[in-house]
Protein backbone atom coordinates (compact mmCIF):
# COMPACT_ATOMS: atom_id res chain seq x y z
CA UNK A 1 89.88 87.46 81.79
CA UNK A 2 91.18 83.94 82.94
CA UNK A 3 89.29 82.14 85.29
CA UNK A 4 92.20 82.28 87.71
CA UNK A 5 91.70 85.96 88.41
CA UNK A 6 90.68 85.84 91.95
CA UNK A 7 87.54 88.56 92.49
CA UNK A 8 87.05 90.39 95.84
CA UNK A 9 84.21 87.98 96.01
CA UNK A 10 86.68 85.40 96.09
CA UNK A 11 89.31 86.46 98.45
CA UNK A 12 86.49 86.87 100.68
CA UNK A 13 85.40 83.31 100.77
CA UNK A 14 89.33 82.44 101.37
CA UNK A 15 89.26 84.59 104.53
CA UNK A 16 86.17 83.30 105.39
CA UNK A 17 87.47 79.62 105.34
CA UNK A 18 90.82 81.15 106.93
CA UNK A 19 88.55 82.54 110.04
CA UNK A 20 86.44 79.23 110.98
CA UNK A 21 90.37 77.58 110.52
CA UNK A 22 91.44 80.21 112.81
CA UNK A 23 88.74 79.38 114.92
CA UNK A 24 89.08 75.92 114.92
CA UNK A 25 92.65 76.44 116.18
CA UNK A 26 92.27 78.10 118.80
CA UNK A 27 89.37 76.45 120.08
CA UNK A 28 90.79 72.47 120.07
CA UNK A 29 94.45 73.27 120.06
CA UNK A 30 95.06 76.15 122.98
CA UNK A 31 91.84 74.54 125.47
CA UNK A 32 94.44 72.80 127.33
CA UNK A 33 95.20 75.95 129.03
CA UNK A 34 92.81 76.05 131.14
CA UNK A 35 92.48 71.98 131.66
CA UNK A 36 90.48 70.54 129.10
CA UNK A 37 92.32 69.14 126.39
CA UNK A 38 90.92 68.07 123.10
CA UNK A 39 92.22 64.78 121.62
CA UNK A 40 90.78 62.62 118.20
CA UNK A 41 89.34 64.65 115.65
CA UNK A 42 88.56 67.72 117.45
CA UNK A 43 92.80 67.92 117.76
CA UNK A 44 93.48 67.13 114.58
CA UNK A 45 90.76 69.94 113.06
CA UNK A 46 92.72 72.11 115.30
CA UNK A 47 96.02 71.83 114.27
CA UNK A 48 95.04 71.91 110.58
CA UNK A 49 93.15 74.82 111.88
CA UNK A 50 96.84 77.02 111.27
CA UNK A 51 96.81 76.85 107.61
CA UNK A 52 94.55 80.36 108.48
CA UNK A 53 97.75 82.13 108.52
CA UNK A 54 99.01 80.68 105.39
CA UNK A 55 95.70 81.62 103.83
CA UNK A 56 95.62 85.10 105.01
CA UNK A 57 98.93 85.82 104.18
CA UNK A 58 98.06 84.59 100.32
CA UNK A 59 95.51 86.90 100.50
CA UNK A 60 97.13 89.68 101.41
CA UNK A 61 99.50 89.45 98.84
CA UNK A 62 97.50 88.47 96.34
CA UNK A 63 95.27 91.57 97.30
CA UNK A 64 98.28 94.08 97.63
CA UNK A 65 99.83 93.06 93.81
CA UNK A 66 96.12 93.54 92.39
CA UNK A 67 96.18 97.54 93.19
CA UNK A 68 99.84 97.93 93.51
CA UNK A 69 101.68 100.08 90.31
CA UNK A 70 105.36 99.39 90.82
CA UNK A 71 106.03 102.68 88.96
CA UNK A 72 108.67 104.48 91.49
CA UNK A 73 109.53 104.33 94.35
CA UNK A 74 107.49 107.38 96.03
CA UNK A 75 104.28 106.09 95.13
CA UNK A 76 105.53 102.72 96.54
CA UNK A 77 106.12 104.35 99.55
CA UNK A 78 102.38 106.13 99.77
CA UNK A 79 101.02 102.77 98.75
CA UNK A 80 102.62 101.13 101.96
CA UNK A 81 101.76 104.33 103.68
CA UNK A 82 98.15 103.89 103.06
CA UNK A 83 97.71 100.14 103.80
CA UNK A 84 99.19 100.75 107.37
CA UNK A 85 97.24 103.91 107.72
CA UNK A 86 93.90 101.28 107.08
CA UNK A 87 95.55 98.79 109.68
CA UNK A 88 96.31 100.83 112.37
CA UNK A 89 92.37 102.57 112.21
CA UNK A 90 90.85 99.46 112.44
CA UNK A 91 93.26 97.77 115.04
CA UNK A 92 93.28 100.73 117.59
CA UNK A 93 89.56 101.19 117.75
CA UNK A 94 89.84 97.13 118.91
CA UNK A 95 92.65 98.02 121.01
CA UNK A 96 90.92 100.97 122.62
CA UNK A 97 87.60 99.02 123.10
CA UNK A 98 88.99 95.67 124.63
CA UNK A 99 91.82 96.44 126.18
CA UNK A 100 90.65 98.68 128.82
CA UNK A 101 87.32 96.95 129.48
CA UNK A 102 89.35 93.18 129.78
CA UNK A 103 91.68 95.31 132.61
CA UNK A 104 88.73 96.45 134.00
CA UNK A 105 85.58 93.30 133.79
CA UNK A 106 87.64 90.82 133.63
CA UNK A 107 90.50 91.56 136.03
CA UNK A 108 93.37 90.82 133.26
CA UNK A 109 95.60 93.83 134.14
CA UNK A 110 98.95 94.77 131.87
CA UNK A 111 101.44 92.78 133.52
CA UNK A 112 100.12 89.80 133.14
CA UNK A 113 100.92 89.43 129.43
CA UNK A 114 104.06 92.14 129.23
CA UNK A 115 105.34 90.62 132.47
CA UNK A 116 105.76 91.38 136.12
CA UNK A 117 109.41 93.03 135.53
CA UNK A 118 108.66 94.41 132.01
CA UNK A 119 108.90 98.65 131.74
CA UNK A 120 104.52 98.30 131.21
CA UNK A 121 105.04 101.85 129.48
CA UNK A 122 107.56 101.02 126.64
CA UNK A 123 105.38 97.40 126.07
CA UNK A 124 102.17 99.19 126.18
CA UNK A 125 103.45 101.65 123.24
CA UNK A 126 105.29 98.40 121.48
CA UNK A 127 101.74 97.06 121.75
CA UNK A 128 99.76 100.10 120.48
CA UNK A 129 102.21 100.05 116.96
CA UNK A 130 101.69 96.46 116.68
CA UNK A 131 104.67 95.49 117.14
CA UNK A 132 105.01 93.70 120.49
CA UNK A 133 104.47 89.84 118.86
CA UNK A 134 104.06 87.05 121.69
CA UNK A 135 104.34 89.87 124.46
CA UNK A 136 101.45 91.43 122.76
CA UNK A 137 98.03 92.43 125.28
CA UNK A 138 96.29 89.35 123.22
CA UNK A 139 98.42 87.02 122.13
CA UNK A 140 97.33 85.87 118.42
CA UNK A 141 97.82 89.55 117.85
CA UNK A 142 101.10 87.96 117.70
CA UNK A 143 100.64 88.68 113.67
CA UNK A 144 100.48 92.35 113.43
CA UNK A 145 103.98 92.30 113.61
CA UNK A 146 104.29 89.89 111.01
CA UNK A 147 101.45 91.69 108.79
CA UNK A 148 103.17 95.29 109.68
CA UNK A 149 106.93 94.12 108.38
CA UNK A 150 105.29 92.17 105.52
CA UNK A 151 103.91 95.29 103.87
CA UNK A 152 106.59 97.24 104.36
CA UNK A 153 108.76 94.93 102.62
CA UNK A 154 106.11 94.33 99.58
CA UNK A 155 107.51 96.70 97.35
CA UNK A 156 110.87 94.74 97.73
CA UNK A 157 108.98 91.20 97.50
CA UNK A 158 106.48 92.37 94.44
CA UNK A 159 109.99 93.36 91.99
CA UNK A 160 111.86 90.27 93.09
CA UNK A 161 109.31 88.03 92.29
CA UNK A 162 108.03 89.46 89.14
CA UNK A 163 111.83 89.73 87.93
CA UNK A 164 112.70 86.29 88.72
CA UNK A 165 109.43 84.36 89.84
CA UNK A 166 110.97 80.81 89.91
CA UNK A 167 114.15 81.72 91.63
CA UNK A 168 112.73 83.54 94.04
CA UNK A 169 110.14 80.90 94.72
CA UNK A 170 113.04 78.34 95.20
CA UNK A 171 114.46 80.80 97.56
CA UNK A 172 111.51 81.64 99.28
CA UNK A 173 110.60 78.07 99.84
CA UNK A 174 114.34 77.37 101.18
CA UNK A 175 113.99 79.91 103.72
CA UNK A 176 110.96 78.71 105.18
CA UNK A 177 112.18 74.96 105.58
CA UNK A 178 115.86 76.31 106.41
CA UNK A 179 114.83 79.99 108.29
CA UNK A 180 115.61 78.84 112.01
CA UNK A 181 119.20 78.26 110.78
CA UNK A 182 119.52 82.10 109.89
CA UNK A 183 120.17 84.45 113.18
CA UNK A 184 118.15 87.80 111.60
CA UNK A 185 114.75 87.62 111.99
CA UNK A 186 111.84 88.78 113.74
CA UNK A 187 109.77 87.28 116.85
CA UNK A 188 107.01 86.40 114.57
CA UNK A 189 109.61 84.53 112.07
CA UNK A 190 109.46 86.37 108.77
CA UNK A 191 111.26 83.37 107.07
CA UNK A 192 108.42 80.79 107.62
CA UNK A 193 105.62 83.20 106.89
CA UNK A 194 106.85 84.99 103.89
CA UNK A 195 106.25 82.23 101.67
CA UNK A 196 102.87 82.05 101.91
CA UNK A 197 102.16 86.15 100.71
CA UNK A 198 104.90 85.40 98.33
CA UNK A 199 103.02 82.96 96.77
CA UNK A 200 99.76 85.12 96.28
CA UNK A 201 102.33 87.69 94.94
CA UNK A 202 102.87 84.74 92.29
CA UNK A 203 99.40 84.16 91.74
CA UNK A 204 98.46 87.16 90.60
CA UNK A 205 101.28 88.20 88.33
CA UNK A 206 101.09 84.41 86.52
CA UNK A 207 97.16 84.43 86.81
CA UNK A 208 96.91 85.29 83.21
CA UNK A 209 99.65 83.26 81.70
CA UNK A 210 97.43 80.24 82.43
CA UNK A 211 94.91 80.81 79.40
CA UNK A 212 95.90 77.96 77.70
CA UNK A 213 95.40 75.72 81.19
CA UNK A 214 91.84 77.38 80.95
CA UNK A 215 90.93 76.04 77.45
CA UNK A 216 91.71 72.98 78.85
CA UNK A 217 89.78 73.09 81.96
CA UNK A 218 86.32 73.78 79.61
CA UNK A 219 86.32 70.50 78.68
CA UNK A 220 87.60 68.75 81.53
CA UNK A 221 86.03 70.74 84.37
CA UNK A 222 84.92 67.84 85.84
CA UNK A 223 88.66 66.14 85.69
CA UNK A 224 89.96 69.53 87.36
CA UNK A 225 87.64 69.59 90.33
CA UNK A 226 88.85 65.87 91.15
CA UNK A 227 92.30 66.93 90.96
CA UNK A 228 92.21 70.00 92.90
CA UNK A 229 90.47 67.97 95.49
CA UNK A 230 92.87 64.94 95.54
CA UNK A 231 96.19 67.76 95.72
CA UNK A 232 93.86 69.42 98.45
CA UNK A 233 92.94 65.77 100.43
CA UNK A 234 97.17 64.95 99.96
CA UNK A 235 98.27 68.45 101.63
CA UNK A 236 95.80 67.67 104.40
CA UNK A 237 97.71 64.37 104.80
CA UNK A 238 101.44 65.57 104.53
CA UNK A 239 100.77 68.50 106.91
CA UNK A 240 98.71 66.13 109.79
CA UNK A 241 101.08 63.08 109.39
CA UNK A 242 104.70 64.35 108.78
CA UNK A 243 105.10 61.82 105.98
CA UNK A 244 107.65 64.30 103.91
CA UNK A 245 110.90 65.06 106.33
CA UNK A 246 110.82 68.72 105.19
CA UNK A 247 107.28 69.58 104.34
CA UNK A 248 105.63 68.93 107.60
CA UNK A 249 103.41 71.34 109.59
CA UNK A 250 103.35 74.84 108.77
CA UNK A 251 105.75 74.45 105.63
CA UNK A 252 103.02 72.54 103.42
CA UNK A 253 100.62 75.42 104.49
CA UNK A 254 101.86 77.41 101.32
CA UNK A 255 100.69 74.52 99.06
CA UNK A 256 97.76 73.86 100.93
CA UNK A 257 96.57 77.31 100.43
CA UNK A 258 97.28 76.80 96.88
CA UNK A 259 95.34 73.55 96.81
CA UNK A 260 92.17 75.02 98.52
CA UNK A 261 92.87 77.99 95.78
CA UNK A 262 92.17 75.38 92.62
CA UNK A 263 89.30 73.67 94.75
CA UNK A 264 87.43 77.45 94.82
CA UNK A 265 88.07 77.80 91.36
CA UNK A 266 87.47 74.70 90.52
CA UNK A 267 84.07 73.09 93.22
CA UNK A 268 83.29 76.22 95.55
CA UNK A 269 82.30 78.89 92.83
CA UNK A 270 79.79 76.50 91.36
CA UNK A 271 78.10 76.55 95.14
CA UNK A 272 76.30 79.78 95.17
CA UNK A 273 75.59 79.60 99.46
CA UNK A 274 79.21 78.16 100.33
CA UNK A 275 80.27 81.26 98.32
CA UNK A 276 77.83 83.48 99.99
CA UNK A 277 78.28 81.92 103.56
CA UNK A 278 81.91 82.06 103.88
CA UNK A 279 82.27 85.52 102.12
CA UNK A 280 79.89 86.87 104.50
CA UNK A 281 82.44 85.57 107.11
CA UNK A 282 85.22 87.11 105.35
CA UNK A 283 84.31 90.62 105.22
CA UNK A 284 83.83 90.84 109.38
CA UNK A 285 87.18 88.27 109.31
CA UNK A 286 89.73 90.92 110.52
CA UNK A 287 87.52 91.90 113.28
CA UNK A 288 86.84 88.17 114.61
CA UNK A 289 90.37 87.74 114.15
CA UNK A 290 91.39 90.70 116.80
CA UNK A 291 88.93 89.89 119.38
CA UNK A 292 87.95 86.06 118.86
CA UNK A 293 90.95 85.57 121.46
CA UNK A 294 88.75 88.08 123.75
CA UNK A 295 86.06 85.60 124.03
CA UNK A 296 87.77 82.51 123.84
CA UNK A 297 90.80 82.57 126.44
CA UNK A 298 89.94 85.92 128.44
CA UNK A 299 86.57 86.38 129.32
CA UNK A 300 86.04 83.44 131.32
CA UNK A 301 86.87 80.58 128.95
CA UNK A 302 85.51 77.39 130.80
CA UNK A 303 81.99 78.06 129.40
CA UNK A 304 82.89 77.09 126.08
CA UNK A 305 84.22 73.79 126.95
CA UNK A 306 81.61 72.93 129.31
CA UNK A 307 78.91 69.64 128.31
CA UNK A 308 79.69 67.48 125.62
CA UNK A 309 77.61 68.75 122.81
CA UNK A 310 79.82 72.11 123.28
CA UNK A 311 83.28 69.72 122.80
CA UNK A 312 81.41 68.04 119.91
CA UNK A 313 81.69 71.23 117.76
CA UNK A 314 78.94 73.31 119.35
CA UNK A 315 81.75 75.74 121.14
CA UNK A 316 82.61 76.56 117.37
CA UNK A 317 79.27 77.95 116.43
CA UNK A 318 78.58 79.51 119.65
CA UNK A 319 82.30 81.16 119.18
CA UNK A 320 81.74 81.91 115.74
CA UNK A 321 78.39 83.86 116.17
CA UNK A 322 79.41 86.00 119.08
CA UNK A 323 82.42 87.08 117.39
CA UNK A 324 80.30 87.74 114.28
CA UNK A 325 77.64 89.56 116.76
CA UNK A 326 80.41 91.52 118.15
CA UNK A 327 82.29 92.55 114.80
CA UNK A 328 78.61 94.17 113.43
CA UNK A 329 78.30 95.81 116.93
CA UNK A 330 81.97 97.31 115.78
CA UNK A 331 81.39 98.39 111.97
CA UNK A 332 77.86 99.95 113.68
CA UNK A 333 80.40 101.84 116.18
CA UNK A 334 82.67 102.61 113.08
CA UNK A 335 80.38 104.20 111.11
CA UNK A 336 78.48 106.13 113.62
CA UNK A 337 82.25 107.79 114.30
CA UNK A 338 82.91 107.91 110.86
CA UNK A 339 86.07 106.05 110.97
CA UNK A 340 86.37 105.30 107.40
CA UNK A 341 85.58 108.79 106.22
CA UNK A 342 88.37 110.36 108.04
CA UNK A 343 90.78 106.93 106.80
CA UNK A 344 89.58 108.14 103.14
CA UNK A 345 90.40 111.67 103.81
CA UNK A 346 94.13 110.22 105.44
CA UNK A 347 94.59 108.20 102.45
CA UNK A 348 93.77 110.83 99.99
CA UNK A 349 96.26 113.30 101.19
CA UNK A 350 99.37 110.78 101.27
């Protein structure tokens, strides 16, 4: 097996990094909300804090392509069927949980985020299928619409690529810089983020057409490592500096994932408690992701950003370990209702 093969042990540390960047984000990037901006490093961490999308994204496809048998196009269909029957259990016991008892604590009722004038009903059930983006109850739930049309359109994305993988790179690429220009597309802008789960479609269908690149890499490990960190250290550069007219922000976050992709493969597998740490993260990462916003912007806020060794980083570990406190206080609550029985049993029968 090539060494590029990514194992579930190392998607996991990806989505572990991909949390704390999410984290990160929202922590020194959306504080000036409620009147206490971040500026210096603490902004910069935060806006490099969105490559979590990127990363999740890779993830995903990378993740989808590994179990995914492109036979015909029924068991396509169940496949798709399946990974939104997983989605939807695990977002609607969050939904059910925080939703009502932020209306009723915390005084945030419906029309704040769906808006005074909206129909609350029709929003509420937009909401509930994940697909109501920016007008969503929390708003970094913004990507469940983006996640929901992504996987129905794998099937589609998987044959393309592994047809014609370079053109469809160039084209994929193209539509993220150029995507804006094109009228069709959805609120959470399918051509920006589609290159990113593209590119772990890529991965894993050229993963072992890189043998030779992995005789190499025996004996120059060591040269490898420094390279993957240099491309990694340049993408951080590009993306915070806008030195590159057209790769600038979010459009270098495809290579960047890439780049912190070779530096796992490359530096963080040889660190046994990085490894450990950060894939411990990623298996409670989908939970922190649909309730970190919970904490952070809707459940009184202003304590996290209150005394200075809280805006010196502190807020991020206190943030981090009540999400992680919370997301084991909802896998306790999911298998005491046996939630992933009866999404075994739904699975089985599609």
């Amino acid at each position: 097996m090539s060494i590029f093969s990514l194992n579930r042990s190392d998607t996991l540390v990806l989505k572990g990094i991909a949390i704390c960047a999410m984290l990160c984000h929202h922590l020194y990037t959306g504080a000036d909300v409620i009147g206490v901006p971040y500026s210096g490093i603490m902004a910069i961490i935060g806006n490099i804090g969105k490559v979590c999308v990127a990363i999740f994204l890779f993830c995903s496809g990378y993740g989808l392509s590994a179990q995914y048998d492109d036979s015909n196009i029924k068991d396509s269909i169940r496949f798709v069927a399946k990974r939104l029957v997983k989605f939807y259990a695990n977002y609607w016991v969050i939904f059910l949980l925080f939703v009502p008892f932020t209306i009723l604590v915390f005084n945030r009722p419906l029309s704040v985020p769906y808006g005074e004038d909206a129909n609350i009903m029709t929003s509420l059930i937009k909401d509930i299928l994940g697909v109501a983006c920016w007008k969503s109850y929390n708003i970094t739930w913004w990507f469940n619409q983006l996640i929901i049309v992504l996987y129905c359109l794998f099937p589609v994305l998987y044959y393309i690529t592994k047809r014609i993988p370079i053109t469809f790179f160039i084209i994929s690429a193209l539509l993220m810089i150029y995507g804006e220009y094109i009228p069709y597309n959805i609120d959470a802008d399918i051509y920006t983020w589609m290159f990113p789960f593209v590119l772990g479609i890529l991965w894993k269908l050229n993963e072992n057409k890189l043998l030779k690149m992995q005789e190499w890499l025996s004996d120059h490990a060591y040269s490898f490592g420094t390279i993957s960190l240099v491309f990694f250290i340049a993408c951080l550069v590009v993306r915070t500096y806008y030195i590159i007219p057209i790769l600038y922000g979010t459009n270098i976050d495809g290579f960047l994932t890439y780049a912190l992709v070779m530096c796992l493969i490359s530096i963080m597998r040889k660190v046994n408690w990085i490894m450990t740490l950060f894939a411990f993260l990623g298996k409670h990462s989908i939970n922190i992701y649909m309730v970190h916003t919970f904490v952070n912007a809707y459940w009184h806020p202003e304590w996290l950003h209150t005394g200075e060794w809280l805006r010196g980083g502190g807020n991020f570990v206190l943030l981090i370990t009540m999400c992680l406190l919370i997301s084991i206080g909802i896998e306790f609550l999911k298998e005491k209702i046996r939630l992933y029985k009866l999404v075994n049993i739904i699975t089985k029968r599609i």
